[in-house]
C-alpha atoms as a PDB file:
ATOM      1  CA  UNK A   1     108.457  99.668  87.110  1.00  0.00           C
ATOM      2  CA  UNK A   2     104.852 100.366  87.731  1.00  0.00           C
ATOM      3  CA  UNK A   3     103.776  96.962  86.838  1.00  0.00           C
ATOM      4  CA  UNK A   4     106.035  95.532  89.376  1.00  0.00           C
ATOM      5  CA  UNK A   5     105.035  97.899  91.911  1.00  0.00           C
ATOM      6  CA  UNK A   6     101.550  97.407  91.477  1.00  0.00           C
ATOM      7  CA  UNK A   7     102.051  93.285  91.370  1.00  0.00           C
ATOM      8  CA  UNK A   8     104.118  93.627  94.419  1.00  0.00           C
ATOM      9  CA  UNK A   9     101.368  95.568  96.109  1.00  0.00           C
ATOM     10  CA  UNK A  10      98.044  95.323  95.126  1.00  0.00           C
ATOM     11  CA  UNK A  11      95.765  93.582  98.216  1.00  0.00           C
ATOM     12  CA  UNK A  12      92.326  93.326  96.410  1.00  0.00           C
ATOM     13  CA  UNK A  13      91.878  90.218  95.375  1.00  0.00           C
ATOM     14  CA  UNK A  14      89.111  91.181  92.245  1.00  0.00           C
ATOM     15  CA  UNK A  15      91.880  93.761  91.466  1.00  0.00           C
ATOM     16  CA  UNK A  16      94.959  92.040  91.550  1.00  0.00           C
ATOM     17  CA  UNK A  17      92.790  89.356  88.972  1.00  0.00           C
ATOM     18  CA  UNK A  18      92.192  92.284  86.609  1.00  0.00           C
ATOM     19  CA  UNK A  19      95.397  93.770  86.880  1.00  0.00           C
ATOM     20  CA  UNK A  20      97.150  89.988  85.922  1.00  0.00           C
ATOM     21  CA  UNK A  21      94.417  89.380  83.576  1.00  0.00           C
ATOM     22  CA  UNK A  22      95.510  92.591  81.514  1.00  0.00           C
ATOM     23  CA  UNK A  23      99.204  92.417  81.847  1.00  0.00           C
ATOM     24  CA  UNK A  24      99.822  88.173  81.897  1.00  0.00           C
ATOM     25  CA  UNK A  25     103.316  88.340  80.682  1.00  0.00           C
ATOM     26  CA  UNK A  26     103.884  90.538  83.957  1.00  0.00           C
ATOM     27  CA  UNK A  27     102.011  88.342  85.899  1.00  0.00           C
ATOM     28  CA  UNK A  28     104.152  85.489  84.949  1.00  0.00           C
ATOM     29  CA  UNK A  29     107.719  86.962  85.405  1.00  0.00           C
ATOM     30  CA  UNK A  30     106.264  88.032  88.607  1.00  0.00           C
ATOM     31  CA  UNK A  31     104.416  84.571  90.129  1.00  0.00           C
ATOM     32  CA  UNK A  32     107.296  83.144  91.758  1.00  0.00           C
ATOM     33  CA  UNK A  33     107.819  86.172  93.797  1.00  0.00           C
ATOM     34  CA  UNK A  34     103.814  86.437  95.355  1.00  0.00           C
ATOM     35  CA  UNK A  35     101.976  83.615  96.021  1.00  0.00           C
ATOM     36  CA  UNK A  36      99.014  86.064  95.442  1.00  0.00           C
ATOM     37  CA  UNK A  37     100.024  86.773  92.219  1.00  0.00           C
ATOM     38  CA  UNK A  38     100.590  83.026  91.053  1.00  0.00           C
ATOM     39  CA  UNK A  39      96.939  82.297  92.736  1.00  0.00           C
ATOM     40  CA  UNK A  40      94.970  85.744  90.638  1.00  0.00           C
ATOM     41  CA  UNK A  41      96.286  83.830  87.804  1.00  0.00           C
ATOM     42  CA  UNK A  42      94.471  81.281  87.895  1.00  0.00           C
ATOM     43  CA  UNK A  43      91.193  83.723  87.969  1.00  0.00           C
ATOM     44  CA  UNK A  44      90.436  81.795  91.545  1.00  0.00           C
ATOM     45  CA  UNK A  45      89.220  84.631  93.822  1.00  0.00           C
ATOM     46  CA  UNK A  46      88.992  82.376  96.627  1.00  0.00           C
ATOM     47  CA  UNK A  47      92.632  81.124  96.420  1.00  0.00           C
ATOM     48  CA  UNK A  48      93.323  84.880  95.948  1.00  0.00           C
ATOM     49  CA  UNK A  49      92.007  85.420  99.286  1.00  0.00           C
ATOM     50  CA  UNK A  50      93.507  82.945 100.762  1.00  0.00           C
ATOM     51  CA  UNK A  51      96.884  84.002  99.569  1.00  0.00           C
ATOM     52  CA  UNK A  52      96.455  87.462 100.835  1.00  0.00           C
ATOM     53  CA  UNK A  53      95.470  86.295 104.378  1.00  0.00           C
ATOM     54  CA  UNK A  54      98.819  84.081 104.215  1.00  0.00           C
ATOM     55  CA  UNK A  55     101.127  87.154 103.021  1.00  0.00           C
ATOM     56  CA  UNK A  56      98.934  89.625 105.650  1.00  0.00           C
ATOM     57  CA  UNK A  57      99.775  86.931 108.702  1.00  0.00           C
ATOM     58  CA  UNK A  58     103.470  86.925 107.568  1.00  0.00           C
ATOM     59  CA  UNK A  59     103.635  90.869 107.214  1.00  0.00           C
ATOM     60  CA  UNK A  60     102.032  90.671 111.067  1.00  0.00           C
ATOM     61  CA  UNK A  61     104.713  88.567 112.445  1.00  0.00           C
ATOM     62  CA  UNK A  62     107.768  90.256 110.848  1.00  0.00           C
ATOM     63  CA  UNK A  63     106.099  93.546 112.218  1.00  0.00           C
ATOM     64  CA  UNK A  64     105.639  91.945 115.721  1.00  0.00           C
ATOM     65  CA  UNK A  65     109.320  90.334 115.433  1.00  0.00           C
ATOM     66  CA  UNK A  66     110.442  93.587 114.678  1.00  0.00           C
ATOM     67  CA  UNK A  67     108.906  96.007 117.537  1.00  0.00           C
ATOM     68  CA  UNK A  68     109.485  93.396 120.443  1.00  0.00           C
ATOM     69  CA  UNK A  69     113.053  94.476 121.286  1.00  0.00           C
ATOM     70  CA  UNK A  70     111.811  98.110 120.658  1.00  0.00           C
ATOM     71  CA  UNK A  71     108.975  97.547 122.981  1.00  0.00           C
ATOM     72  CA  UNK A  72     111.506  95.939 125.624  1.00  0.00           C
ATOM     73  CA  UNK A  73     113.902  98.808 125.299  1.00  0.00           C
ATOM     74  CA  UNK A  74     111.386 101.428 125.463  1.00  0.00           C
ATOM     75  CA  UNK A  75     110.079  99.483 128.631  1.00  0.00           C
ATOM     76  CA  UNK A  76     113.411 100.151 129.785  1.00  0.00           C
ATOM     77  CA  UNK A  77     113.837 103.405 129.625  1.00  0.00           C
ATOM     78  CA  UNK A  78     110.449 104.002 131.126  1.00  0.00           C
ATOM     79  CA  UNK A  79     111.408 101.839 134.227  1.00  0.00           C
ATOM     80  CA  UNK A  80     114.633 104.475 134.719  1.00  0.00           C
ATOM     81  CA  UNK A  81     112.915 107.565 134.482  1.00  0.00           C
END
């Protein structure tokens, strides 16, 4: 369970190529999941990276997907007070 936690969430990329590099079998089960993951594989740092900037512009617009009809309500309820 910590494995997968850890290859779910780790964001370093020199990290994430240790932590793959010393649990491979992991790693492997785990690639198709994380793009990250399947890039620290290949000991690339630089596709690491890049990997990590794709899954931190995703998390960004889920999060902004998520608050706008928050934001619009709470906008609302300012306007009637």
């Amino acid at each position: 369970k910590d494995i997968s936690f850890l290859l779910r969430e780790l964001r370093t990329p020199d990290i994430l190529i240790e932590f793959v590099s010393r649990f491979p079998s992991a790693a492997q089960e785990f690639a198709p999941r994380r793009l990250a993951v399947q890039a620290a594989l290949s000991g690339d740092i630089e596709q690491v990276r890049a990997a990590l900037r794709i899954e931190q512009d995703e998390a960004i617009r889920r999060d902004r997907l998520w608050w706008e009809p928050l934001k619009r309500e709470l906008e609302q309820f300012r306007h009637q007070c």
